[in-house]
C-alpha atoms as a PDB file:
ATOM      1  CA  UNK A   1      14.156 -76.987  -0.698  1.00  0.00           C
ATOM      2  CA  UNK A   2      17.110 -75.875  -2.696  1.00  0.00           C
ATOM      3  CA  UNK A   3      17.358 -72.814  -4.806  1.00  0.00           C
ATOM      4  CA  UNK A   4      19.445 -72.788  -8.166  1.00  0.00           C
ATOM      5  CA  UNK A   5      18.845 -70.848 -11.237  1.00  0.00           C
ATOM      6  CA  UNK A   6      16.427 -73.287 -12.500  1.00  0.00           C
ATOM      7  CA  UNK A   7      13.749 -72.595  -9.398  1.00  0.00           C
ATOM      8  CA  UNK A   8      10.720 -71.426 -10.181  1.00  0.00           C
ATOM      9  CA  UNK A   9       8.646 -68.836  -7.994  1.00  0.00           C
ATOM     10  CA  UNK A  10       4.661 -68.754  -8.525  1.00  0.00           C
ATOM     11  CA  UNK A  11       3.796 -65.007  -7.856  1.00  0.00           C
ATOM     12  CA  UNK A  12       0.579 -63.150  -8.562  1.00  0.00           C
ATOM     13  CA  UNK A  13       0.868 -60.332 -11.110  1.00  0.00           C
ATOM     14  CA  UNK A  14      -1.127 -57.711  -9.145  1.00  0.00           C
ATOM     15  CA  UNK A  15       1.738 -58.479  -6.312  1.00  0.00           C
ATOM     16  CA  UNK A  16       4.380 -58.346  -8.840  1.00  0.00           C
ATOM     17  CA  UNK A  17       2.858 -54.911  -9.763  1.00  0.00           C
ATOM     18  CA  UNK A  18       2.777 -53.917  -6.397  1.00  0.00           C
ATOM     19  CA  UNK A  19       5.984 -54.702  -6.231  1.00  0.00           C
ATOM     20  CA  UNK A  20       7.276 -52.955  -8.953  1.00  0.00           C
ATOM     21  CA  UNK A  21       5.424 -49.730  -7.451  1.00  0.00           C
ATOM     22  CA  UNK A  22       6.925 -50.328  -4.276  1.00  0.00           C
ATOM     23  CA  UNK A  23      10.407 -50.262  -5.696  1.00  0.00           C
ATOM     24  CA  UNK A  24       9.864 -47.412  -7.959  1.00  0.00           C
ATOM     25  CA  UNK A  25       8.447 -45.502  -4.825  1.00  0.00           C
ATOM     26  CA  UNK A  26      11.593 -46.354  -3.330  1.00  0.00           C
ATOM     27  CA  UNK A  27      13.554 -44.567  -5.813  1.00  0.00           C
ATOM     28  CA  UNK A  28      11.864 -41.818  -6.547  1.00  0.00           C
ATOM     29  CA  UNK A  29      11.795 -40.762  -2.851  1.00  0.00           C
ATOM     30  CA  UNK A  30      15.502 -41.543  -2.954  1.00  0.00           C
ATOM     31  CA  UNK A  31      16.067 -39.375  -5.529  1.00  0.00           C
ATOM     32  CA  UNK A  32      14.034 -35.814  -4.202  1.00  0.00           C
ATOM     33  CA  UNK A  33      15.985 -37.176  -0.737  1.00  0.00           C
ATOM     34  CA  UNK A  34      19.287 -36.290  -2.547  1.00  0.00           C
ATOM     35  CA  UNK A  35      18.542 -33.784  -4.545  1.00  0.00           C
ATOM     36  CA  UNK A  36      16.736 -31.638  -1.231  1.00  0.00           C
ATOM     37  CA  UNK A  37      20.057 -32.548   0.560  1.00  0.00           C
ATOM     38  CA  UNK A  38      22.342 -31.493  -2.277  1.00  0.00           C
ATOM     39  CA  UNK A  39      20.273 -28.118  -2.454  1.00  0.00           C
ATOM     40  CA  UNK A  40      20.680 -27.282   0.931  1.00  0.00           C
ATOM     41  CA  UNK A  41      24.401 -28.121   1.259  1.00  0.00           C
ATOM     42  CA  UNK A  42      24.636 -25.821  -2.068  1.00  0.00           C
ATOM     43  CA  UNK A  43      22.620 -22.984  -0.221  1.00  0.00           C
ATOM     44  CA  UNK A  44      24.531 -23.242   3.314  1.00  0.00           C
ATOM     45  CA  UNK A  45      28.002 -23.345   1.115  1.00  0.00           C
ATOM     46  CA  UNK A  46      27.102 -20.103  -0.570  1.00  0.00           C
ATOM     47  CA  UNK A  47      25.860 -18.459   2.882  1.00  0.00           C
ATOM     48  CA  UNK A  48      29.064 -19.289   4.622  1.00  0.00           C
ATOM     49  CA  UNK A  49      30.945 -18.011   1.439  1.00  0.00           C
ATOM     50  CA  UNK A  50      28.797 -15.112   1.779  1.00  0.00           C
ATOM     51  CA  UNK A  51      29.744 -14.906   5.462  1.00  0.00           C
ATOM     52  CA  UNK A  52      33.597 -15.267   4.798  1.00  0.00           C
ATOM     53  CA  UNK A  53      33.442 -12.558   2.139  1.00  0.00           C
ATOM     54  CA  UNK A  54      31.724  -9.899   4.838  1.00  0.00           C
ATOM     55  CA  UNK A  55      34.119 -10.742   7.199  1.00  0.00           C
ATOM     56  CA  UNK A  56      37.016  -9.997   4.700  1.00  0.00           C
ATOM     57  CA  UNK A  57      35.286  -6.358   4.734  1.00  0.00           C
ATOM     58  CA  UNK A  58      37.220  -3.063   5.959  1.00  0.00           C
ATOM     59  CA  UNK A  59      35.041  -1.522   9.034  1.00  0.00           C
ATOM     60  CA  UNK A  60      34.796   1.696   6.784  1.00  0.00           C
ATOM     61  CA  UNK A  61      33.538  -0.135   3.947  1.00  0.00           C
ATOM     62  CA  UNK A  62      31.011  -2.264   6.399  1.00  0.00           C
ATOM     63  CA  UNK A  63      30.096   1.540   8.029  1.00  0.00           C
ATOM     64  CA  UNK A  64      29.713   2.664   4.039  1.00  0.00           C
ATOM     65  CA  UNK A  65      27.055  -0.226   3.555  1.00  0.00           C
ATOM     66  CA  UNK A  66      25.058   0.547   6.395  1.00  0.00           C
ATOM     67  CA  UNK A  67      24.952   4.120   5.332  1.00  0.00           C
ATOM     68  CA  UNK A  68      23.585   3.190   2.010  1.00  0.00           C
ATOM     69  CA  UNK A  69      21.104   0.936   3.696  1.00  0.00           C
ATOM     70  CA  UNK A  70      20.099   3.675   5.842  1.00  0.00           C
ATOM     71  CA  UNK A  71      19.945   6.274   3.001  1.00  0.00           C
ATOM     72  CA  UNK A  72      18.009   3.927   1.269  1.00  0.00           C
ATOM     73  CA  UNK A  73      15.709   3.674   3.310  1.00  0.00           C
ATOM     74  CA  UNK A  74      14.965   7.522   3.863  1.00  0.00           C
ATOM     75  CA  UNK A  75      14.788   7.755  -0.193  1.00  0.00           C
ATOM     76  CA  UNK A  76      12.189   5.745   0.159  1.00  0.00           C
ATOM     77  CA  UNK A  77       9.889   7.360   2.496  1.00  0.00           C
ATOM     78  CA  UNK A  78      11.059  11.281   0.744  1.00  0.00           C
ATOM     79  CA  UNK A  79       9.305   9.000  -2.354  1.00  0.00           C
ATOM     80  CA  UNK A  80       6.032   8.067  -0.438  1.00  0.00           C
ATOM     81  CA  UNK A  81       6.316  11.658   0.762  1.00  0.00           C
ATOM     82  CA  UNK A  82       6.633  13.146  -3.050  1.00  0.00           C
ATOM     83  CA  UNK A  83       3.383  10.987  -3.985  1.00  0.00           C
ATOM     84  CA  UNK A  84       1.475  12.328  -1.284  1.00  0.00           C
ATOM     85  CA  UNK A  85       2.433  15.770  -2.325  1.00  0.00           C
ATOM     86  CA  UNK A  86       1.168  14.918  -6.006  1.00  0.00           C
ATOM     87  CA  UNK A  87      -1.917  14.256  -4.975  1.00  0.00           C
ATOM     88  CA  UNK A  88      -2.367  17.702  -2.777  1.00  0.00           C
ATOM     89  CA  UNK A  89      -1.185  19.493  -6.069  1.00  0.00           C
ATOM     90  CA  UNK A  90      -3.831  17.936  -7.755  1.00  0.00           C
ATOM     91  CA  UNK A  91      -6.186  18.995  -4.975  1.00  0.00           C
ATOM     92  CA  UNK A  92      -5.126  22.671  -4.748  1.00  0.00           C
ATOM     93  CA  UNK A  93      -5.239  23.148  -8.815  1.00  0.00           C
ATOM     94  CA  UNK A  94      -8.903  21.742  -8.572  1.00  0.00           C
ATOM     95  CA  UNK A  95      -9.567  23.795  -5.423  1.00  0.00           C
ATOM     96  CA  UNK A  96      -8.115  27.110  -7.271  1.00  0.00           C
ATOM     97  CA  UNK A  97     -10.620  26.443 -10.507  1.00  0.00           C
ATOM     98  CA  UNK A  98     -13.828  25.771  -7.903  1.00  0.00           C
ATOM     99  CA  UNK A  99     -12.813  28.819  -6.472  1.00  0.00           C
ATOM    100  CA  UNK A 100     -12.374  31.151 -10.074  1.00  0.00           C
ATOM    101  CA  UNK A 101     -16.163  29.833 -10.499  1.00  0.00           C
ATOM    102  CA  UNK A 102     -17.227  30.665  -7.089  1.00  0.00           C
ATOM    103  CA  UNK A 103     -15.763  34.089  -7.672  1.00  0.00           C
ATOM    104  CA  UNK A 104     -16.968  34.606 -11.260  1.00  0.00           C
ATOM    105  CA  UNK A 105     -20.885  33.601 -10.029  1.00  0.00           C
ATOM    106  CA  UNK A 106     -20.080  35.996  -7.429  1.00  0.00           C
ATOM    107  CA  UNK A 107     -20.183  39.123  -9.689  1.00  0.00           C
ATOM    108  CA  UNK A 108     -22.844  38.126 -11.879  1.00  0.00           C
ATOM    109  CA  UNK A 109     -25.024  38.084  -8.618  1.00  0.00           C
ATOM    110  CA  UNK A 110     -23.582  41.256  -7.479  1.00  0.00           C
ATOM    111  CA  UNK A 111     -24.058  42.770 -11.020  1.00  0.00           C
ATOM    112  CA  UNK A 112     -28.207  41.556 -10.631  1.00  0.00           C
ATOM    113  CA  UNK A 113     -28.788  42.839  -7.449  1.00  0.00           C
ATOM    114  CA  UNK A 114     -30.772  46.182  -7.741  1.00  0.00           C
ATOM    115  CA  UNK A 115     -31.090  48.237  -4.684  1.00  0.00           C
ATOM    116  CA  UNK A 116     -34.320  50.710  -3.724  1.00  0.00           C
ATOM    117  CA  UNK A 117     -35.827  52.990  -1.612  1.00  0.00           C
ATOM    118  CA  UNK A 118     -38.821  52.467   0.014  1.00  0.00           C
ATOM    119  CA  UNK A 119     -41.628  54.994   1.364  1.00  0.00           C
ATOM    120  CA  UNK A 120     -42.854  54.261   4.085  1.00  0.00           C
ATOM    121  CA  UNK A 121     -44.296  55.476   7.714  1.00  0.00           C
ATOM    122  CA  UNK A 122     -43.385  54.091  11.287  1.00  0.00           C
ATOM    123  CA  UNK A 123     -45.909  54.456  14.787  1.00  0.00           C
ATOM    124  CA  UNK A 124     -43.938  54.685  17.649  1.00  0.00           C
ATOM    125  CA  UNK A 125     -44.229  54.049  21.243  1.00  0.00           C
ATOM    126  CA  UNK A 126     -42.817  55.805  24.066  1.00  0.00           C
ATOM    127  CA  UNK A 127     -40.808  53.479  26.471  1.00  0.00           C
ATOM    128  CA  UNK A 128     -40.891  53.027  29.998  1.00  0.00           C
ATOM    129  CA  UNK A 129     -37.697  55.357  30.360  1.00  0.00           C
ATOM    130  CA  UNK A 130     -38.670  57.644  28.061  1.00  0.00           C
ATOM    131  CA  UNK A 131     -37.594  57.017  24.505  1.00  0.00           C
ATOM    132  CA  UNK A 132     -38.996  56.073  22.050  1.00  0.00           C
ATOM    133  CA  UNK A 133     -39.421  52.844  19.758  1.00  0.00           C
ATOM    134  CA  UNK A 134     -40.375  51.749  16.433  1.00  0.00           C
ATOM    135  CA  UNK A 135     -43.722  49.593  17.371  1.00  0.00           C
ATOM    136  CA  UNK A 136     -44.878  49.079  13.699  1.00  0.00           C
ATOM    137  CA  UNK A 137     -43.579  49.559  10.145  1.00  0.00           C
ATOM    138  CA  UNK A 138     -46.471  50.518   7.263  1.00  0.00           C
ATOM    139  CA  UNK A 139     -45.354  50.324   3.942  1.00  0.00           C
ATOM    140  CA  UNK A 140     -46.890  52.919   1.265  1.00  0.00           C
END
């Protein structure tokens, strides 16, 4: 068999289509392949730069960042701290009214409360040691 640009090849289409998604398969994973490798030679460039750059840093200046960091950090919980203390100011204000009303109930009762004498008699009983004890109460 010899092969020249007159040969003809008998191929079905749905293998020619197969085919054709084979190929563009092919390229498509080529592509995301290079683009996920030029990605991560961009990040790990910019980390090393970053690297470089903090190791061009003074000592004081790398001691001033980690004071910041640690200030920052205490800024934060003094904020989580302030919230918390909203919330007991909202608290006490509510207790303080709750206990105006408490107080102002108070004196109406104390306004309402009438106070008498009663008559009445008692019958007492002499005790084994000699005094004496109330042993019943008549109202008159």
């Amino acid at each position: 068999m010899k092969v020249n640009e007159n040969s003809v090849i008998s191929l079905p289409i749905r293998n020619l289509i197969a085919l054709c998604a084979a190929v563009a398969m092919g390229i498509f994973a080529y592509t995301e392949i290079t683009a996920r490798l030029t990605s991560l030679e961009t990040s790990r460039e910019l980390h090393q730069a970053d690297l470089l750059k903090k190791s061009e840093q003074l000592p004081t200046d790398q001691e001033q960042f980690m004071l910041l960091e640690h200030i920052a950090g205490q800024v934060e919980n003094i904020e989580k701290e302030m919230e918390g203390m909203r919330n007991n100011t909202v608290n006490l204000n509510r207790a303080m009214e709750d206990i105006n009303k408490i107080e102002q109930n108070l004196e109406v009762i104390k306004d309402n409360i009438e106070y008498r004498c009663i008559v009445s008699e008692a019958e007492l009983e002499e005790n084994i040691d000699g005094s004496k004890s109330i042993k019943k109460l008549i109202m008159k």
